[in-house]
N, C-alpha and C. Protein backbone atom coordinates (compact mmCIF):
# COMPACT_ATOMS: atom_id res chain seq x y z
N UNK A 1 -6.03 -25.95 -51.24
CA UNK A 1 -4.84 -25.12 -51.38
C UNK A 1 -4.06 -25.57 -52.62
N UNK A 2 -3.60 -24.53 -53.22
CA UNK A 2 -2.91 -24.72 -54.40
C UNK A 2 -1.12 -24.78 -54.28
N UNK A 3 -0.15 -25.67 -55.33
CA UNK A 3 0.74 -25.88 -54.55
C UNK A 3 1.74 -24.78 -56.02
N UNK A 4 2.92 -24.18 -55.50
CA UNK A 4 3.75 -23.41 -55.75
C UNK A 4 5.00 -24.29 -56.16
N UNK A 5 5.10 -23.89 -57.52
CA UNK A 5 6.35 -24.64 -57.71
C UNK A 5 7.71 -23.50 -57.74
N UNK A 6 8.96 -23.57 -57.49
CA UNK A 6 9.98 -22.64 -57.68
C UNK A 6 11.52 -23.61 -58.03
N UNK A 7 12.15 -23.46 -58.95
CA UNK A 7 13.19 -24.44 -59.25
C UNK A 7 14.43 -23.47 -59.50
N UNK A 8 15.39 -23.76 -59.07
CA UNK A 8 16.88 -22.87 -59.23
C UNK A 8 17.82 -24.02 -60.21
N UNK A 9 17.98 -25.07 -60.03
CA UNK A 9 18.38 -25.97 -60.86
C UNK A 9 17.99 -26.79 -61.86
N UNK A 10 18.72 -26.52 -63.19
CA UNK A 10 18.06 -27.33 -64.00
C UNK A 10 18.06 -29.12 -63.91
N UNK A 11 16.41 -29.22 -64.09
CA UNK A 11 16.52 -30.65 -64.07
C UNK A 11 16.18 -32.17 -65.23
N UNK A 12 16.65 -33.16 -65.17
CA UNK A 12 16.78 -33.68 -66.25
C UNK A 12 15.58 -34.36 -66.95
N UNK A 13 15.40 -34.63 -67.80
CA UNK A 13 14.27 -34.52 -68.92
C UNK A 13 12.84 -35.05 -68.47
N UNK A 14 13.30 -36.04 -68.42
CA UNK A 14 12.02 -36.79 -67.52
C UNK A 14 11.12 -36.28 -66.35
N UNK A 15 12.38 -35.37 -65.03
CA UNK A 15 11.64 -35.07 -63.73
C UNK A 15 10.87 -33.62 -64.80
N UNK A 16 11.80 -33.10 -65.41
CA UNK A 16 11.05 -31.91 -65.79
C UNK A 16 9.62 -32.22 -66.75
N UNK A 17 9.21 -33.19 -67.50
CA UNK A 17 8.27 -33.30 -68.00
C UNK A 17 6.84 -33.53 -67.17
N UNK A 18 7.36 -34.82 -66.12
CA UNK A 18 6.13 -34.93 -65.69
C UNK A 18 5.86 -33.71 -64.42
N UNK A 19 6.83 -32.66 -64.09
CA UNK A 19 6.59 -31.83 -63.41
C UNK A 19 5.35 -30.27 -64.09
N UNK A 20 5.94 -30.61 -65.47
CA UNK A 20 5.27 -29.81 -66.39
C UNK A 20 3.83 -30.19 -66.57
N UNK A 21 3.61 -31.54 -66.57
CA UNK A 21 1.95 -31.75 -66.30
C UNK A 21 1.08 -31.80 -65.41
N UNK A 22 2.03 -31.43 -64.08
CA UNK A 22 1.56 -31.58 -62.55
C UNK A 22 1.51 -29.96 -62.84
N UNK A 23 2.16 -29.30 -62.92
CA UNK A 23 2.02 -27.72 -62.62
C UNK A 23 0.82 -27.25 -63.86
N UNK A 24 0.61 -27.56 -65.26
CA UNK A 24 -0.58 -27.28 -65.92
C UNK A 24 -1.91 -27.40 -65.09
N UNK A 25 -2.05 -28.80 -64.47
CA UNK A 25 -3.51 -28.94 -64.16
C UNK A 25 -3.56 -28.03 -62.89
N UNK A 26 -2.43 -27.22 -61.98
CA UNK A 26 -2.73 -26.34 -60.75
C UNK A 26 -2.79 -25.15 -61.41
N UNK A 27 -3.60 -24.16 -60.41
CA UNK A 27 -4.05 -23.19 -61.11
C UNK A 27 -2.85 -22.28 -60.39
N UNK A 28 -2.28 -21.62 -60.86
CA UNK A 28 -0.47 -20.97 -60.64
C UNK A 28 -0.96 -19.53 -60.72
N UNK A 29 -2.23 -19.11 -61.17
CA UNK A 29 -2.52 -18.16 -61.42
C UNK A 29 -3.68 -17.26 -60.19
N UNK A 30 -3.53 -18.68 -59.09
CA UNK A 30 -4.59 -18.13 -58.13
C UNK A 30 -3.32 -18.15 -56.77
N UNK A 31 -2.54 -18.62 -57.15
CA UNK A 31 -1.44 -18.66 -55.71
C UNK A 31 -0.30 -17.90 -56.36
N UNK A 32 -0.27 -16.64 -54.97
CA UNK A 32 0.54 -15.31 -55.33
C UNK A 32 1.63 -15.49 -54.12
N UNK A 33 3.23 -15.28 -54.97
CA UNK A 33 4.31 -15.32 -53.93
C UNK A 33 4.28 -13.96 -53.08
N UNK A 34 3.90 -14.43 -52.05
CA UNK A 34 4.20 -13.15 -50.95
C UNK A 34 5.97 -12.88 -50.40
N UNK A 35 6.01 -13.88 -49.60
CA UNK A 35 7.38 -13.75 -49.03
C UNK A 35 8.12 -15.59 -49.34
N UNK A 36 8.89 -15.49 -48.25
CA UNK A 36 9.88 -16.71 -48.30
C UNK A 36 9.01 -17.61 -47.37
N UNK A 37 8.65 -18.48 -48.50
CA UNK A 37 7.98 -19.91 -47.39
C UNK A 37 6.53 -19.05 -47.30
N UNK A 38 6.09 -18.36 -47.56
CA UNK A 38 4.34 -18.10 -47.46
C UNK A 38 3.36 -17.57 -48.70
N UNK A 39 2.56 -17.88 -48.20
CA UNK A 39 1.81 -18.39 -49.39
C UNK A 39 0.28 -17.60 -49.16
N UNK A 40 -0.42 -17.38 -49.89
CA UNK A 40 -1.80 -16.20 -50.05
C UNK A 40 -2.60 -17.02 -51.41
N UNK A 41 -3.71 -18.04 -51.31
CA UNK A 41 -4.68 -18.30 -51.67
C UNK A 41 -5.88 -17.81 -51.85
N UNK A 42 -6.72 -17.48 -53.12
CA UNK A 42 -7.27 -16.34 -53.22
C UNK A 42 -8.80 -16.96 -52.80
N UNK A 43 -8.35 -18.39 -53.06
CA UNK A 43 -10.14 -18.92 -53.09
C UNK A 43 -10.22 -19.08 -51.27
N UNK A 44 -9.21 -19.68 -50.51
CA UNK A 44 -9.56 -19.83 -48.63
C UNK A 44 -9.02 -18.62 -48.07
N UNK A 45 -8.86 -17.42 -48.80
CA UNK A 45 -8.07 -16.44 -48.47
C UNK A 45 -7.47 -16.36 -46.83
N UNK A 46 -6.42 -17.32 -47.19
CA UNK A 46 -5.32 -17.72 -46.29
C UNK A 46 -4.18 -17.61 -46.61
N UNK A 47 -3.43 -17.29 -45.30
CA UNK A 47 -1.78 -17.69 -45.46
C UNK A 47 -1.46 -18.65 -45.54
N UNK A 48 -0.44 -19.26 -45.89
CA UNK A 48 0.29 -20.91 -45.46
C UNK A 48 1.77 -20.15 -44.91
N UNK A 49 2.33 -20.06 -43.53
CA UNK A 49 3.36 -19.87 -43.07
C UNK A 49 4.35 -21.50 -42.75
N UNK A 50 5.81 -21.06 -42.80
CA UNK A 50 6.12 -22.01 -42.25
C UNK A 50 6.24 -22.62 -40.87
N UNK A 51 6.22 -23.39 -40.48
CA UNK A 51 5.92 -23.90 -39.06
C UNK A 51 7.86 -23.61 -37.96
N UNK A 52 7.34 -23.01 -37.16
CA UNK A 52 8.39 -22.72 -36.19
C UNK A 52 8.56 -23.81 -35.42
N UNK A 53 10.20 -23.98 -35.15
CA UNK A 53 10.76 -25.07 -34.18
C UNK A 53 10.18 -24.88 -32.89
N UNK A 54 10.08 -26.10 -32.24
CA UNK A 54 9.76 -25.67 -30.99
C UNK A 54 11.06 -25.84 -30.21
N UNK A 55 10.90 -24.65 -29.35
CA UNK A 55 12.62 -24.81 -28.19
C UNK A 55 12.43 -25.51 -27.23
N UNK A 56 13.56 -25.91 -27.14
CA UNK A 56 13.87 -27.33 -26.22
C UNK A 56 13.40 -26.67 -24.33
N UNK A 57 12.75 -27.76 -23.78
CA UNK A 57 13.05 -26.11 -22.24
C UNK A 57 13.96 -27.23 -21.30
N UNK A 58 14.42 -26.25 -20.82
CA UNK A 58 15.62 -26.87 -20.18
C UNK A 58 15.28 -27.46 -18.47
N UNK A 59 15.90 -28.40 -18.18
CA UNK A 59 15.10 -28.80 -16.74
C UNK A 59 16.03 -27.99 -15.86
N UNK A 60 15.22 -28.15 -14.62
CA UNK A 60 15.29 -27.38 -13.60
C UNK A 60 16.06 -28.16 -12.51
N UNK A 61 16.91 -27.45 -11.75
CA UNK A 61 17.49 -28.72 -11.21
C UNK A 61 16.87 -28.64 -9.56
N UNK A 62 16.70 -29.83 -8.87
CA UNK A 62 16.06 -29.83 -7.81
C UNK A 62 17.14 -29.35 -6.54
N UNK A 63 16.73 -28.79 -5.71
CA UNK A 63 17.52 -28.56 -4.68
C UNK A 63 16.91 -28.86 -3.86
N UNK A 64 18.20 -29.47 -2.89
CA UNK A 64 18.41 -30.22 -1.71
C UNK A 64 18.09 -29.51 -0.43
N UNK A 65 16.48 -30.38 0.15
CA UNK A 65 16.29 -29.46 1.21
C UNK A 65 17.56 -29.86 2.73
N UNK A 66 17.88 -28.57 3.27
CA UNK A 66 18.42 -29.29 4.46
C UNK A 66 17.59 -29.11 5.87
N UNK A 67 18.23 -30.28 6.84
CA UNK A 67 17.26 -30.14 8.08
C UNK A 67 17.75 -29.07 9.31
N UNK A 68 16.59 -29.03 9.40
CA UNK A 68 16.53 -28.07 10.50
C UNK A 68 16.92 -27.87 11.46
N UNK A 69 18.17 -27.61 12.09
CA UNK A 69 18.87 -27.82 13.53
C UNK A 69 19.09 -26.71 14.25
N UNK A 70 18.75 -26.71 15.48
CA UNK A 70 18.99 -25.72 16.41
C UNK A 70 20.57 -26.23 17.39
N UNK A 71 21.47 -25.25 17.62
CA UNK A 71 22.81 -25.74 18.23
C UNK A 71 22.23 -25.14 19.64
N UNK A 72 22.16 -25.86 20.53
CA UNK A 72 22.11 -26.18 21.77
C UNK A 72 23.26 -25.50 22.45
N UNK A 73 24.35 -26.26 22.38
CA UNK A 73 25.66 -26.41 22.76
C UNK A 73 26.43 -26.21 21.93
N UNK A 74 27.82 -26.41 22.03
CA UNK A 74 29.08 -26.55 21.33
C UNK A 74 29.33 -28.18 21.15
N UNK A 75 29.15 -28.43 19.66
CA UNK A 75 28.92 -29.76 19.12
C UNK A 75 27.68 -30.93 19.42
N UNK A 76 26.90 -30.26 19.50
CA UNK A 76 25.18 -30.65 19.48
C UNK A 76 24.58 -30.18 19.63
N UNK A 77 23.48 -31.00 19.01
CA UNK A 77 22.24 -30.22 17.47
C UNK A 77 21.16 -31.01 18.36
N UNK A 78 20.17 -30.23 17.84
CA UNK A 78 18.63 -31.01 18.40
C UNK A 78 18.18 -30.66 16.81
N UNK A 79 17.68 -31.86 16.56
CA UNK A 79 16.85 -31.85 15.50
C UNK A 79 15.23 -32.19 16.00
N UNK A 80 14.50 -31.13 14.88
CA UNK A 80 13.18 -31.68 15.18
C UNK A 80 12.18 -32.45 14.80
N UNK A 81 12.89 -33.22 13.76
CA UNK A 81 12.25 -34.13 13.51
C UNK A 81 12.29 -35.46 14.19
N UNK A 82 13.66 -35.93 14.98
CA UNK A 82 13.58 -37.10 15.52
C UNK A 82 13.79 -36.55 16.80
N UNK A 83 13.63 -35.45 17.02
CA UNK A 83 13.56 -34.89 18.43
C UNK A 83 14.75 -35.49 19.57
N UNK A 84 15.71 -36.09 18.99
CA UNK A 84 17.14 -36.24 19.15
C UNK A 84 18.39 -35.37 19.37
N UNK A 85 19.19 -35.35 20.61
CA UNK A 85 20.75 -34.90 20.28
C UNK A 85 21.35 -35.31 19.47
N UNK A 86 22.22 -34.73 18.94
CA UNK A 86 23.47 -35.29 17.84
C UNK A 86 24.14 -34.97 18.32
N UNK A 87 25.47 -35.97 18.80
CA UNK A 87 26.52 -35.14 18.73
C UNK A 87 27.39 -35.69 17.90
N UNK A 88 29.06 -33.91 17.84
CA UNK A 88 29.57 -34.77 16.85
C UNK A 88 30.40 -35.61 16.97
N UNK A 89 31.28 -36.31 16.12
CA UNK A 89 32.17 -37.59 16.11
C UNK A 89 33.12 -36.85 16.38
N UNK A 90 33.97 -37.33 17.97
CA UNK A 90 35.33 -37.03 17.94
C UNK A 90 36.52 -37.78 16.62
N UNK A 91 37.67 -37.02 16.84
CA UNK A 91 38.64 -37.37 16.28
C UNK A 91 39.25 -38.07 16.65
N UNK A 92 39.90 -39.56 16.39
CA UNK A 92 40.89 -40.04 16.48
C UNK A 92 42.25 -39.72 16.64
N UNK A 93 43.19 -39.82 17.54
CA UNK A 93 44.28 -39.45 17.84
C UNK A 93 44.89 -40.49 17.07
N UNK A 94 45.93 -39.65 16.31
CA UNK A 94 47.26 -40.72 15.69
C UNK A 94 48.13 -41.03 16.42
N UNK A 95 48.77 -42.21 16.61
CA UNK A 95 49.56 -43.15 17.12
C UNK A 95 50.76 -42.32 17.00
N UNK A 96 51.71 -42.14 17.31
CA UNK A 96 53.38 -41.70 16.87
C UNK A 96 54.12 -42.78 17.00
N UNK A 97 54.60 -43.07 15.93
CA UNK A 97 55.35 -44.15 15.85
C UNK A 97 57.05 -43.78 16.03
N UNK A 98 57.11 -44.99 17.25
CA UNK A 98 58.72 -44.48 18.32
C UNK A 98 59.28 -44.88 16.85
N UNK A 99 60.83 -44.09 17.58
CA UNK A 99 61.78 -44.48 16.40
C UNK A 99 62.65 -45.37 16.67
N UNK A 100 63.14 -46.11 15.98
CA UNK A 100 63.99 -46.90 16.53
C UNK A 100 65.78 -47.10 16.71
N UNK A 101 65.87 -46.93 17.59
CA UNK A 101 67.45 -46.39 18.18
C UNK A 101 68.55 -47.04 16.83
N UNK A 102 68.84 -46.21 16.06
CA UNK A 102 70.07 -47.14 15.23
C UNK A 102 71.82 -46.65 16.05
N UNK A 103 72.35 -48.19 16.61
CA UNK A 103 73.51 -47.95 16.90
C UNK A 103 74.65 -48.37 15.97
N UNK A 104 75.31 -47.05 15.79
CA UNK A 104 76.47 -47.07 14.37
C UNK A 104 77.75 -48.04 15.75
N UNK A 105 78.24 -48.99 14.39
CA UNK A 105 79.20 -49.87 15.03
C UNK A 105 80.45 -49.67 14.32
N UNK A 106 81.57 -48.93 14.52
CA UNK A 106 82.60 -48.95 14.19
C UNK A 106 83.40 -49.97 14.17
N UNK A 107 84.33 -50.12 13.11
CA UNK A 107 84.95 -51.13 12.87
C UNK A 107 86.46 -50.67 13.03
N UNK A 108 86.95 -51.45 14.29
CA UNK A 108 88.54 -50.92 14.19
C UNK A 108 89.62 -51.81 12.94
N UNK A 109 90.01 -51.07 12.20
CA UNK A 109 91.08 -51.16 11.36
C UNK A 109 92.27 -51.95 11.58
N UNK A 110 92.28 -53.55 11.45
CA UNK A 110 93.32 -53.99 11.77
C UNK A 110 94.33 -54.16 10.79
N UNK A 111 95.60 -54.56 11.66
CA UNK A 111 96.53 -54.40 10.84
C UNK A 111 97.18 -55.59 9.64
């Protein structure tokens, strides 16, 4: 494959010289610009395209199997895997906390 040179900026003396003896010895006259980035070789009569990104793939998120319960009753389950009742956790009753009697003490005003 033959290589294509294309330059938009001028460059300084040196890169441009020895670029000038690299592009003489390729044959410029057998590689024809088709489009942007591709290329048509007359001797492997081939394209050269540019190579496409590959897209990222996104993961999958796992979901959560749940178990299998049959309600029996009102607040227990038979499961069948441990072939067990469940039942559920009562609630705790809160305490009420008494109050405590405040007696106001007047002060008689002496003279």
């Amino acid at each position: 494959m033959f290589l294509c040179f294309i330059f938009k900026a001028p460059l300084p003396k040196l890169q441009a010289f020895h670029l000038q003896t690299s592009v003489r010895t390729a044959n410029l006259d057998k590689c024809i610009l088709l489009k942007k980035n591709e290329y048509y070789n007359e001797k492997t009569k081939k394209k050269k395209k540019k190579k496409k990104k590959k897209k990222k793939k996104k993961k999958k998120k796992k979901k959560k199997k749940k178990k299998k319960k049959r309600v029996i009753q009102k607040n227990e389950y038979y499961n069948e895997k441990t072939k067990k009742k469940k039942k559920k956790k009562k609630k705790k009753k809160k305490k009420k906390k008494k109050k405590k009697r405040v007696i106001q003490v007047t002060r008689l005003k002496g003279p």
